[in-house]
C-alpha atoms as a PDB file:
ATOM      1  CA  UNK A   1       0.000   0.000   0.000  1.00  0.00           C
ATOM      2  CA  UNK A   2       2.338   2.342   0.785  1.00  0.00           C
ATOM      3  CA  UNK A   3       4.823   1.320  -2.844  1.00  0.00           C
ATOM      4  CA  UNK A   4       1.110   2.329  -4.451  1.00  0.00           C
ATOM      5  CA  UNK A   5       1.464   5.427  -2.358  1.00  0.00           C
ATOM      6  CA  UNK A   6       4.549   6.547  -3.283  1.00  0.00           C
ATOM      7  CA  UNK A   7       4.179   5.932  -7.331  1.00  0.00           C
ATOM      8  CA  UNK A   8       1.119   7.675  -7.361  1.00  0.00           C
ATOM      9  CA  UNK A   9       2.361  10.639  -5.644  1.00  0.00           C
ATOM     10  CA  UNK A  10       5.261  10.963  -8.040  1.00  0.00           C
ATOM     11  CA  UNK A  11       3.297  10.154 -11.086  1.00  0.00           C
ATOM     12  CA  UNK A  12       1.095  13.132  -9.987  1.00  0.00           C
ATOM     13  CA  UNK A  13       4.419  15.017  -9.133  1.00  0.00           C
ATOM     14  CA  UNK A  14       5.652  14.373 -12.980  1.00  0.00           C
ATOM     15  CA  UNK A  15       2.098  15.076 -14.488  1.00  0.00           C
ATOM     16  CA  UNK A  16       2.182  18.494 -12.481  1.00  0.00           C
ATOM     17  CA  UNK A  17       5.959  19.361 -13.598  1.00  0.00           C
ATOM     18  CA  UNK A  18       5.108  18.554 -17.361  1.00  0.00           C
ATOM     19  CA  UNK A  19       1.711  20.864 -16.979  1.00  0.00           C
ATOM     20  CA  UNK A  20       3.558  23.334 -15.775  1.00  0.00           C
ATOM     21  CA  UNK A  21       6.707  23.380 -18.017  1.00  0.00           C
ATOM     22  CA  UNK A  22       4.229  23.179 -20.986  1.00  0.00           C
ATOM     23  CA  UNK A  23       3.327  26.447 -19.913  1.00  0.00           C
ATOM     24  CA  UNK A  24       6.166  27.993 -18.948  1.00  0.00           C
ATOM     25  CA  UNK A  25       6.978  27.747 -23.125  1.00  0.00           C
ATOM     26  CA  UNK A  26       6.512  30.648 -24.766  1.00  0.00           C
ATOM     27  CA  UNK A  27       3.737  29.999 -27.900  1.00  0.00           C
ATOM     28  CA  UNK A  28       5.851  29.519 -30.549  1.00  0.00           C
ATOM     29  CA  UNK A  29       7.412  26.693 -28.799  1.00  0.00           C
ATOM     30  CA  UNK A  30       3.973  25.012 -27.665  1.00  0.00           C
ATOM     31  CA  UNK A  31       2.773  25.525 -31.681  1.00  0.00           C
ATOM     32  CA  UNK A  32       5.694  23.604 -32.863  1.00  0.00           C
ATOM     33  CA  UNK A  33       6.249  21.021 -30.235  1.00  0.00           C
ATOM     34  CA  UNK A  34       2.358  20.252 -31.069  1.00  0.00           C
ATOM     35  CA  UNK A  35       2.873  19.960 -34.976  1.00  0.00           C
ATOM     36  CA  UNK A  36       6.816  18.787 -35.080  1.00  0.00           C
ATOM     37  CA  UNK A  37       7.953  18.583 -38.425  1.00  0.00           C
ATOM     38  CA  UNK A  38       8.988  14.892 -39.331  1.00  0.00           C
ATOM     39  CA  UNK A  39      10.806  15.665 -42.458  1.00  0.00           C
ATOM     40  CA  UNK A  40      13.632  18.559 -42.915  1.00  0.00           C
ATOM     41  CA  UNK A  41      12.937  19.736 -46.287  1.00  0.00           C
ATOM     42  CA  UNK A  42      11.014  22.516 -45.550  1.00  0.00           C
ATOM     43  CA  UNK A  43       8.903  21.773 -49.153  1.00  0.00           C
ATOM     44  CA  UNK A  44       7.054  18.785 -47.454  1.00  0.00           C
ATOM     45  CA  UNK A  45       6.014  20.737 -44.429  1.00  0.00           C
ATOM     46  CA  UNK A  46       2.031  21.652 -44.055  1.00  0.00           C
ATOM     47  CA  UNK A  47       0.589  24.808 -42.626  1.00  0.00           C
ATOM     48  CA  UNK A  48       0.793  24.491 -39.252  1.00  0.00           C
ATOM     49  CA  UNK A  49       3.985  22.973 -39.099  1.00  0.00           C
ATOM     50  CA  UNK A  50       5.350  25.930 -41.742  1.00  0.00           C
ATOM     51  CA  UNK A  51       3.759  28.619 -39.023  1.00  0.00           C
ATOM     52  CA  UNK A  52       5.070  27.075 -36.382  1.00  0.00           C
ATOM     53  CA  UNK A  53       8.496  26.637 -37.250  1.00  0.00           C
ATOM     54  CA  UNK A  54       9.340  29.778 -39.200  1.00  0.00           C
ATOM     55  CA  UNK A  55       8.447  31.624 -35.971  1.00  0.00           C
ATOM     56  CA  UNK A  56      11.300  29.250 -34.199  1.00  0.00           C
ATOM     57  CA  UNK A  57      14.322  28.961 -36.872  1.00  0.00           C
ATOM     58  CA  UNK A  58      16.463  31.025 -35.761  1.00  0.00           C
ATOM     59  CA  UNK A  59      15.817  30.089 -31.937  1.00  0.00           C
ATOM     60  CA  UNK A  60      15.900  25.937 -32.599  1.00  0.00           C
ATOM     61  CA  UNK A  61      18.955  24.987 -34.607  1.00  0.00           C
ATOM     62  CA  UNK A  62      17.498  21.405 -34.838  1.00  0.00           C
ATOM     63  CA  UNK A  63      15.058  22.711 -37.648  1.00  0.00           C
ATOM     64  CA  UNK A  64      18.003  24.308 -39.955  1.00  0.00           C
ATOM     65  CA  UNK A  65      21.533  24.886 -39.624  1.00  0.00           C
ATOM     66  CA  UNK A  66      22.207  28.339 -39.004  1.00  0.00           C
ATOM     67  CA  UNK A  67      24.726  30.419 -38.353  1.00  0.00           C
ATOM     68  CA  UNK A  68      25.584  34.213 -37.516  1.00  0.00           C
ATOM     69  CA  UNK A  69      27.124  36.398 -39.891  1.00  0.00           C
ATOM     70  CA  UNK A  70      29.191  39.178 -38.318  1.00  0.00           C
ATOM     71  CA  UNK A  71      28.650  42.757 -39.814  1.00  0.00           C
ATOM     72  CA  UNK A  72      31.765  44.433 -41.556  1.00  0.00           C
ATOM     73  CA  UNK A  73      33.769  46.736 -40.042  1.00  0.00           C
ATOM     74  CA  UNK A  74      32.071  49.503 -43.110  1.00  0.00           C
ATOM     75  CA  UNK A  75      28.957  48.802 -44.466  1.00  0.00           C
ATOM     76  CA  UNK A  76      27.999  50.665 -47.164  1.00  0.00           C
ATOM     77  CA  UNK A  77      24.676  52.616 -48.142  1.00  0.00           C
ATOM     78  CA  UNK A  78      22.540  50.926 -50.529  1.00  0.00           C
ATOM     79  CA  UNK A  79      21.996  52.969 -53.546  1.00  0.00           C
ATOM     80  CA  UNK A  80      18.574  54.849 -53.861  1.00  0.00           C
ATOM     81  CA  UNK A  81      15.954  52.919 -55.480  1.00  0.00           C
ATOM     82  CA  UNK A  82      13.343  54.532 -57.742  1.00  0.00           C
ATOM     83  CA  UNK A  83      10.372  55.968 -56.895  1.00  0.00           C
ATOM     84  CA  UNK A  84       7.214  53.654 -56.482  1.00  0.00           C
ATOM     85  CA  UNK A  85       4.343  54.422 -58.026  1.00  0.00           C
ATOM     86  CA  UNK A  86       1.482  52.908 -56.365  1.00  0.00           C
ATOM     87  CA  UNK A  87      -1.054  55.149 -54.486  1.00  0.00           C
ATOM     88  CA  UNK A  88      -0.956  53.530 -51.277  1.00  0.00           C
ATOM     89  CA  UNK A  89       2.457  53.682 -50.297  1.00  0.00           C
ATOM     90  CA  UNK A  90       1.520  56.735 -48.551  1.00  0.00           C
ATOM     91  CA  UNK A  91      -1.557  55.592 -46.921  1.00  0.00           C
ATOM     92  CA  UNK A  92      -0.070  53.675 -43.664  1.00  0.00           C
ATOM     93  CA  UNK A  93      -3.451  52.905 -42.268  1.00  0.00           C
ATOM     94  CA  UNK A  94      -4.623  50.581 -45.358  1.00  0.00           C
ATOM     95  CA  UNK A  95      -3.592  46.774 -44.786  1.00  0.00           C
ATOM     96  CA  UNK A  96      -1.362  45.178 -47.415  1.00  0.00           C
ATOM     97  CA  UNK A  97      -4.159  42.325 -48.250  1.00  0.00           C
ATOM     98  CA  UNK A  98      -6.274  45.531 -48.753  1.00  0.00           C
ATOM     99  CA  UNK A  99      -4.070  47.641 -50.755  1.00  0.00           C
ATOM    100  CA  UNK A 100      -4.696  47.436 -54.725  1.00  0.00           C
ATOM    101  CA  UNK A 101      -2.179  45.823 -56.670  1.00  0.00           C
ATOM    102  CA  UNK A 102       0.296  47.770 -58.736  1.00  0.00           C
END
């Protein structure tokens, strides 16, 4: 009785600990520990898994190998670019899905 004791109050000791580190997680983490992707090639991935694990590339190094890139010592200015022509570049408040096509 007191063997049955013991397990069960560990088993509830583990159950709590996993509850509670599942939560600790930050979303991102919880989205793509729900949906892991099985295969690497990124091509083969479905929704969810793509959502979930573009959010955590460049935290989990298991998903792709990444590395940092130092900045140079000069960087240089990017040349200006030409002038767009579409009306709602200077209309902030309109959503991109909204904006008309130019």
């Amino acid at each position: 009785m007191k063997l049955r004791r013991i397990a069960l109050g560990l088993l509830a000791a583990v159950a709590i600990a996993g509850v509670a580190g599942w939560f600790s997680l930050d979303k991102e983490t919880r989205d793509l520990l729900a949906t892991v992707p099985t295969n690497k090639d990124l091509l083969f991935w479905n929704e969810r898994q793509r959502d979930a694990a573009f959010r955590a590339l460049d935290r989990l190094t298991v998903l792709q190998k990444s590395r940092v890139i130092a900045a140079g010592p000069a960087p240089r200015p990017l040349p200006p670019g030409r002038r767009s022509s579409c009306p709602w570049t200077s209309m902030p408040s309109w959503p991109r899905s909204a904006a008309p096509r130019c």
